[in-house]
Protein backbone atom coordinates (compact mmCIF):
# COMPACT_ATOMS: atom_id res chain seq x y z
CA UNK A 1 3.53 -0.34 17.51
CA UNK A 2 -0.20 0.03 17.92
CA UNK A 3 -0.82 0.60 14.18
CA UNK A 4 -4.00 -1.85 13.33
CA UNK A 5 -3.61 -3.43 9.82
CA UNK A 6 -5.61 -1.60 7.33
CA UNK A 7 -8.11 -3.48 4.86
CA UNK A 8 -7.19 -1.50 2.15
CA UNK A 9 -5.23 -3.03 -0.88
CA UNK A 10 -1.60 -3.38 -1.33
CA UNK A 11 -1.92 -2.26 -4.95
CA UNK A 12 -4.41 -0.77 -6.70
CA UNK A 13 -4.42 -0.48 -10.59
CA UNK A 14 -6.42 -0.77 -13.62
CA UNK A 15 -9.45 1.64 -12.48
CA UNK A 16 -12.49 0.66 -14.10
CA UNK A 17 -14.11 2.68 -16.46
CA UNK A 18 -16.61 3.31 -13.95
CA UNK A 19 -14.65 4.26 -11.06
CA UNK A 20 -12.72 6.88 -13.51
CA UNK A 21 -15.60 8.02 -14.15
CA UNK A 22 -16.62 8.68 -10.61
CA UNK A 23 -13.11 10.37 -10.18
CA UNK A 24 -13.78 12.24 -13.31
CA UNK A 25 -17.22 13.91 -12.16
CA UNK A 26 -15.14 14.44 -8.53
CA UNK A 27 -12.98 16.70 -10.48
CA UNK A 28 -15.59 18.33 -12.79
CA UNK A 29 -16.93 19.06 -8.60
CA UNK A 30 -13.06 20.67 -8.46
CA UNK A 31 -13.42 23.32 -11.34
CA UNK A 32 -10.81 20.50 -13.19
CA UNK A 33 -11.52 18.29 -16.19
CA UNK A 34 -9.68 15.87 -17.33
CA UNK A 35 -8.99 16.13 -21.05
CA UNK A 36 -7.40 12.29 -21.18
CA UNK A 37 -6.44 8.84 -19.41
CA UNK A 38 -3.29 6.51 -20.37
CA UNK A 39 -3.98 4.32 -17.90
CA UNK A 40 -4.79 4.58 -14.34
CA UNK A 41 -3.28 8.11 -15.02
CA UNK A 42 -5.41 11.31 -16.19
CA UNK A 43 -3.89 14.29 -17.63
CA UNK A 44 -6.01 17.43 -15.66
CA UNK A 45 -6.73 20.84 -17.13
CA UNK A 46 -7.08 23.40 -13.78
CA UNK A 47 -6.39 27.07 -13.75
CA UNK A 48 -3.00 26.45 -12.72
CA UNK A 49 -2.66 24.49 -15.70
CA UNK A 50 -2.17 20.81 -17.01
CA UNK A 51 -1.37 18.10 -14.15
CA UNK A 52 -0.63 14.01 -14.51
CA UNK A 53 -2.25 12.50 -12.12
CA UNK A 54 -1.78 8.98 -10.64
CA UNK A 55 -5.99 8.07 -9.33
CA UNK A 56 -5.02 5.16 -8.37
CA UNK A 57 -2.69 6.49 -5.80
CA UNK A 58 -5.41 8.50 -4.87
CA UNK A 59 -7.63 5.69 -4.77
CA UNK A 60 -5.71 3.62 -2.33
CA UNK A 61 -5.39 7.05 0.22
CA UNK A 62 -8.95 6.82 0.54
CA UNK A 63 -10.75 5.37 3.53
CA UNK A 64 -12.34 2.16 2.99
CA UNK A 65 -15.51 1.18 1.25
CA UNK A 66 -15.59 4.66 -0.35
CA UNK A 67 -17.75 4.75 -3.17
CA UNK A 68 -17.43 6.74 -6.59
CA UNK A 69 -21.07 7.05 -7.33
CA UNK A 70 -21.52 10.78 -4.83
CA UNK A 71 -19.13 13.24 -6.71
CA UNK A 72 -19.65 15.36 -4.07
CA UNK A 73 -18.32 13.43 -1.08
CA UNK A 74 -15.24 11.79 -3.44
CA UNK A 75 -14.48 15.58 -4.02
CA UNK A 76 -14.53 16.04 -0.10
CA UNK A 77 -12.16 13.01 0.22
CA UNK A 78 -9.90 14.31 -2.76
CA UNK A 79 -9.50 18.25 -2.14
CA UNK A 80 -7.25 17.75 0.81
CA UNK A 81 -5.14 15.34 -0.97
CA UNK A 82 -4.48 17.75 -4.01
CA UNK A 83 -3.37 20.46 -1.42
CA UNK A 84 -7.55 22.11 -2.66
CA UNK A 85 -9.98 24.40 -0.54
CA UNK A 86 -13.56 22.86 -1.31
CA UNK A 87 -15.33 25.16 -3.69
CA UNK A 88 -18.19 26.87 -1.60
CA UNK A 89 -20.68 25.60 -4.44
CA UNK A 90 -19.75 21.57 -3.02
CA UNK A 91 -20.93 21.63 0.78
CA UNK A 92 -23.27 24.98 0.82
CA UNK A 93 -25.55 24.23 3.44
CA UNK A 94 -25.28 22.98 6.40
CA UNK A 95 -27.43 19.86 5.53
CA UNK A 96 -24.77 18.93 3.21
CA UNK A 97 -21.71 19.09 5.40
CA UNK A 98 -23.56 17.80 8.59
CA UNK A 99 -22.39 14.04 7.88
CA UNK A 100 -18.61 15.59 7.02
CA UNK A 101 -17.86 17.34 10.16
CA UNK A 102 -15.31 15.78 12.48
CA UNK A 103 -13.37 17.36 15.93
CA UNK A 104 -10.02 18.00 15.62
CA UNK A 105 -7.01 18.06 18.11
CA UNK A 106 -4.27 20.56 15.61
CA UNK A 107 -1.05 21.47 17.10
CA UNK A 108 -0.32 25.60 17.08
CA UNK A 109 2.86 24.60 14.44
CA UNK A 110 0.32 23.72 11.63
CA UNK A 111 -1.33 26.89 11.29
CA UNK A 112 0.79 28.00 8.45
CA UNK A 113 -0.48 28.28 4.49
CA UNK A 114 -3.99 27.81 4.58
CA UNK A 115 -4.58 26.46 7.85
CA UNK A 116 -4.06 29.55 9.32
CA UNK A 117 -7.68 30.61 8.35
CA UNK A 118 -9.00 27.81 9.96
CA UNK A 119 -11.53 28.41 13.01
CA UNK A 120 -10.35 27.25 16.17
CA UNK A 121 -10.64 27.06 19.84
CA UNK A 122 -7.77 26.54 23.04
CA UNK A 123 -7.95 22.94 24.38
CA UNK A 124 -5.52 21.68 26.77
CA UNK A 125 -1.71 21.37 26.67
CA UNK A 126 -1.18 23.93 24.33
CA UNK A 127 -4.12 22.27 21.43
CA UNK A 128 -6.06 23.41 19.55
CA UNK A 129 -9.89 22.28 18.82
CA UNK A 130 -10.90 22.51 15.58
CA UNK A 131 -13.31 20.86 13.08
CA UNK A 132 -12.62 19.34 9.88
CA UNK A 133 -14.32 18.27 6.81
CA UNK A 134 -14.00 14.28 6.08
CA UNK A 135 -12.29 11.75 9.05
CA UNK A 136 -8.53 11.57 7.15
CA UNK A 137 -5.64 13.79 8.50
CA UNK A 138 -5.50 15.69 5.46
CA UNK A 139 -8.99 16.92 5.51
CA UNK A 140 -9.45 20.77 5.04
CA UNK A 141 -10.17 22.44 8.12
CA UNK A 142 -13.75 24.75 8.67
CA UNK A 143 -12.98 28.65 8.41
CA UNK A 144 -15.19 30.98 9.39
CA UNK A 145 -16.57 31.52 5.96
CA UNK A 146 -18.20 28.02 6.05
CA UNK A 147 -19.59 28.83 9.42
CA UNK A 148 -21.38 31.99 7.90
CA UNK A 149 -22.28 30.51 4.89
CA UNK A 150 -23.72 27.37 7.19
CA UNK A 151 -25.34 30.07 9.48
CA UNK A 152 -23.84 28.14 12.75
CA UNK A 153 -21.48 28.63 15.61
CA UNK A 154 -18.36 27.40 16.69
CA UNK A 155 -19.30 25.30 20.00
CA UNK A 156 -22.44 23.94 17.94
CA UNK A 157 -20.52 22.98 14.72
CA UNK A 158 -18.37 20.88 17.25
CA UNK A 159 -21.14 19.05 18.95
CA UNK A 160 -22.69 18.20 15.64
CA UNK A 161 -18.83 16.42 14.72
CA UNK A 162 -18.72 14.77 18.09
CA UNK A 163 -22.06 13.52 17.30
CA UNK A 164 -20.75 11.71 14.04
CA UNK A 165 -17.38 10.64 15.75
CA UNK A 166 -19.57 8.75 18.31
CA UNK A 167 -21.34 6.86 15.55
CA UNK A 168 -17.45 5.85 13.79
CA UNK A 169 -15.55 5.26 16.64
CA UNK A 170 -17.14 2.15 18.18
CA UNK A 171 -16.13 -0.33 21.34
CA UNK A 172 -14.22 -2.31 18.49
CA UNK A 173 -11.89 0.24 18.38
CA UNK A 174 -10.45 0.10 21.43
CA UNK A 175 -7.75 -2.81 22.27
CA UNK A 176 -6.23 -3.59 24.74
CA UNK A 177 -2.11 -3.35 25.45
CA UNK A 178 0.01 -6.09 25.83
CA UNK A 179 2.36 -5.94 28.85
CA UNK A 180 0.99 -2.35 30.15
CA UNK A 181 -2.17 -3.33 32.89
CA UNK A 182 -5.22 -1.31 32.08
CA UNK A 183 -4.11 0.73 29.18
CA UNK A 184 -6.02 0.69 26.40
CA UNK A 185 -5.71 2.02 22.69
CA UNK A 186 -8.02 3.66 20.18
CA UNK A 187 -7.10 3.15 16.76
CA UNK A 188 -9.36 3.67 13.11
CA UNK A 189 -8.23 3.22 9.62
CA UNK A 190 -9.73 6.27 8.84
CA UNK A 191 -11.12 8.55 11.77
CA UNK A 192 -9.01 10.92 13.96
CA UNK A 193 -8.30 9.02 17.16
CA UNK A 194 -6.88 11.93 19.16
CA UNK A 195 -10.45 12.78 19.04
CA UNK A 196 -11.65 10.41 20.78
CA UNK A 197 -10.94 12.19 24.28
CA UNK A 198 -14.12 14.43 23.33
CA UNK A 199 -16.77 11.49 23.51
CA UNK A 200 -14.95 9.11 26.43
CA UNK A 201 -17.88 9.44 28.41
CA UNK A 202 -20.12 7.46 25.61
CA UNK A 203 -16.87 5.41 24.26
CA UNK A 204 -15.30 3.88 27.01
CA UNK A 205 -16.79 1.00 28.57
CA UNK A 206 -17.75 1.69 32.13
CA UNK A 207 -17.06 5.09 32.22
CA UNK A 208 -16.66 6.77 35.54
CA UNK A 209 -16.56 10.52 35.41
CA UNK A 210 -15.74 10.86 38.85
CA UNK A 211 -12.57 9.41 38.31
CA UNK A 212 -12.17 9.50 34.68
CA UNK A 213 -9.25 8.41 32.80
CA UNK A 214 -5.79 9.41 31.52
CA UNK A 215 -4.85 9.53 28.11
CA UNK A 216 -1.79 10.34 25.61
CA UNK A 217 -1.96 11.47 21.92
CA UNK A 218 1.74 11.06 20.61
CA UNK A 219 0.21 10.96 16.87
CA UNK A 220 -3.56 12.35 15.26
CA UNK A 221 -4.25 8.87 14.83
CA UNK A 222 -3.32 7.11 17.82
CA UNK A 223 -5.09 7.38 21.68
CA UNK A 224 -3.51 5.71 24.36
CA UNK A 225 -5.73 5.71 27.12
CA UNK A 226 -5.72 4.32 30.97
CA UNK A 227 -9.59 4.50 32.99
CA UNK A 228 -8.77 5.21 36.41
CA UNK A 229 -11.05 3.65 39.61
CA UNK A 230 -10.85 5.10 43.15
CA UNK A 231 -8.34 2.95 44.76
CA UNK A 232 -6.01 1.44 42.44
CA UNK A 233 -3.16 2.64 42.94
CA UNK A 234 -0.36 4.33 41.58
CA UNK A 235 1.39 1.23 40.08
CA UNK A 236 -0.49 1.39 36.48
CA UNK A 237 -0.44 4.82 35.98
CA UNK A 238 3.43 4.84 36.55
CA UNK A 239 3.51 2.42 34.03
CA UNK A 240 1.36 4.08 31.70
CA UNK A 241 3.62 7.15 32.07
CA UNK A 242 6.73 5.08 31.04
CA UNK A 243 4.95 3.52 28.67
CA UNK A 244 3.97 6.93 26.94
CA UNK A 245 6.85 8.67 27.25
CA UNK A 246 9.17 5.54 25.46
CA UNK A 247 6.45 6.01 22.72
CA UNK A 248 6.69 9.92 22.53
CA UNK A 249 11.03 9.63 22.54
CA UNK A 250 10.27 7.26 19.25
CA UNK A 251 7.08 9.51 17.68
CA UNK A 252 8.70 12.34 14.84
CA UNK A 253 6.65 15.82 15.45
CA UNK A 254 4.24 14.27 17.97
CA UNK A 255 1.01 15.63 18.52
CA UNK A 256 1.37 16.24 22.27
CA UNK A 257 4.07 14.74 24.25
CA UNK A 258 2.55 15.05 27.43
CA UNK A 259 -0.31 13.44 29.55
CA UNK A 260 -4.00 14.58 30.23
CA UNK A 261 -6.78 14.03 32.87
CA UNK A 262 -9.94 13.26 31.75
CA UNK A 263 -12.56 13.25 33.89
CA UNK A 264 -16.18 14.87 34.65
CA UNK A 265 -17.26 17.78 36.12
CA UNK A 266 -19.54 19.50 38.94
CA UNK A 267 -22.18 21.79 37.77
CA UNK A 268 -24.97 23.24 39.70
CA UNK A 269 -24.87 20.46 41.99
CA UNK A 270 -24.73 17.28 39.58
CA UNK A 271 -21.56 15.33 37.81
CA UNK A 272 -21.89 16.16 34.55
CA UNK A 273 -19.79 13.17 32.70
CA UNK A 274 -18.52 15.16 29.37
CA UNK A 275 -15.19 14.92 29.75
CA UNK A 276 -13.19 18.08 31.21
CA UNK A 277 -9.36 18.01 30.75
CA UNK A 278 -6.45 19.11 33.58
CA UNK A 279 -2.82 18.53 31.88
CA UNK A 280 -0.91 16.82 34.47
CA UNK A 281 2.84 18.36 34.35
CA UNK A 282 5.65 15.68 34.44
CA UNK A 283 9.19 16.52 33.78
CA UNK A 284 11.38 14.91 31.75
CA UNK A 285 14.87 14.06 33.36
CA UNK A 286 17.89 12.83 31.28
CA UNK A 287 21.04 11.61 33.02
CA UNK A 288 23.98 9.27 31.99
CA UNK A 289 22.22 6.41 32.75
CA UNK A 290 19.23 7.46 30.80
CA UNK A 291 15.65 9.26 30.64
CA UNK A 292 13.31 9.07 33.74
CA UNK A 293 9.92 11.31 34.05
CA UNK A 294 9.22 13.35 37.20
CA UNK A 295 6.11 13.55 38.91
CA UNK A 296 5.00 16.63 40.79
CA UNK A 297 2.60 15.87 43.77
CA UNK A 298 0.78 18.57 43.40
CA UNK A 299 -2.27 20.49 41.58
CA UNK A 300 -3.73 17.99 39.07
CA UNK A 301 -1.16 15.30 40.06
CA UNK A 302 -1.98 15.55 43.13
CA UNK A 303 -5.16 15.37 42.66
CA UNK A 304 -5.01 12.19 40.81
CA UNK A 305 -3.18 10.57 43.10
CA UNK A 306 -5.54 10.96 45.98
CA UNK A 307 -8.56 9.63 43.57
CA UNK A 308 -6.27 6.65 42.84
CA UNK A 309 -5.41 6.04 46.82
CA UNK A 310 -1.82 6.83 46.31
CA UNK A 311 -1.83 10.31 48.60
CA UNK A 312 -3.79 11.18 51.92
């Protein structure tokens, strides 16, 4: 529904000899080799043994204008996609995985196999925060083993990927909804939108942190998001909540399938405008004549609904 047509190709096929070359020194980066090519296909030698591999499938999963010429960074691109931990040898220092590092929004249900040594923090709605290595859903996920090795913590590891989602995720990502007043939507080929909540106070034009906005995040790669102003009522967030909630009833394994509160913060006497989140609690209510939500008037409802006018 709010899926922005990617410019990647249709088809890709007939790699050229220096693109599977590229792909070949990626591997070599892997601890693989590949002993031959018949085709766009090349037959791998790994511990686990030999593998047939299609590149160019890989080729097309990768985000645009990647280029073959860094084995290094096509080996951070690739790992995830062959189920691979990065070798500690690829990113060792911090300088090298600086550019890499992205936030994270991970639902509690993925930390199984080898997410579940992933470093993490609690967010809001039952989230997780947690960093990754490269933009694409797949990417691996920073354990504490890189975070020694980079000699870095947690909180300051996220800042530094907030930093380089601010410099991906530009105004031209946001677009506006059709039919739904106010409600915008961040979308990337590449980057994790979810994320997005984390820089709304340098993303969003005219960005009040008073007032803040609401957002919803029914996939990793999809932010629906409505700015709120003192005064406007209660008529465009009501449709923003049946808006989002029609899109969560249609989204398999969503991300979060409820609504969030975005908005700055006091501290020591000045509004700080990083965003700070308060989940607002709406109820779902089916009956024979169909699905409504239910609003509670109260706590961080109610709060929102006296910054939009709506309650004395």
């Amino acid at each position: 529904m709010f899926k922005r047509p990617s410019n990647k190709p249709d088809a890709l096929t007939n790699l050229s000899a220096e693109q599977k070359a590229g792909f070949e020194r990626a591997f070599g980066a892997l601890g693989m080799s590949v002993q031959r090519w018949k085709d766009d296909t090349a037959t791998i030698r790994r511990e686990e043994g030999k593998l047939d591999l299609d590149v160019s499938l890989l080729a097309r999963q990768l985000p645009p204008n990647t280029s073959v010429d860094d084995p290094r960074a096509l080996a951070v691109l690739v790992a995830p996609m062959l189920g691979m931990s990065l070798p500690h040898d690829v990113l060792a220092s911090l300088d090298e995985a600086r550019s890499w590092l992205r936030p994270r929004l991970v639902n509690p249900d993925e930390l199984s196999g080898p997410r579940r040594n992933m470093c993490r923090r609690e967010s809001f709605a039952g989230l997780l925060r947690a960093i990754s290595i490269g933009p694409g859903s797949t990417a691996s996920l920073v354990r504490t083993e890189e975070l020694d090795r980079w000699g870095i913590e947690f909180d300051e590891a996220f800042a530094i990927a907030c930093d380089n989602l601010r410099r991906s995720l530009l105004p031209d990502d946001i677009h506006e909804v059709d039919q739904s007043f106010g409600t915008l939507a961040i979308i990337h080929d590449s980057e994790p939108a979810a994320s997005a909540c984390f820089i709304f106070d340098t993303l969003l034009p005219h960005w009040q942190p008073e007032s803040g906005a609401v957002f919803a995040i029914p996939t990793e790669d999809t932010c629906l998001v409505l700015p709120v102003m003192h005064g406007m009522g209660a008529e465009a967030l009501a449709d923003f909540v049946q808006m989002s909630f029609n899109l969560f009833g249609r989204t398999e394994d969503a991300l979060c399938d409820q609504l969030i509160w975005a908005a700055g913060a006091e501290i020591d006497g000045r509004l700080d405008p990083t965003p700070r989140f308060r989940h607002l609690p709406i109820t779902k209510v089916e009956e024979r004549t169909g699905k409504r939500v239910h609003l509670e008037a109260e706590g961080a409802m109610g709060d929102l609904l006296r910054v939009l006018g709506a309650l004395d």
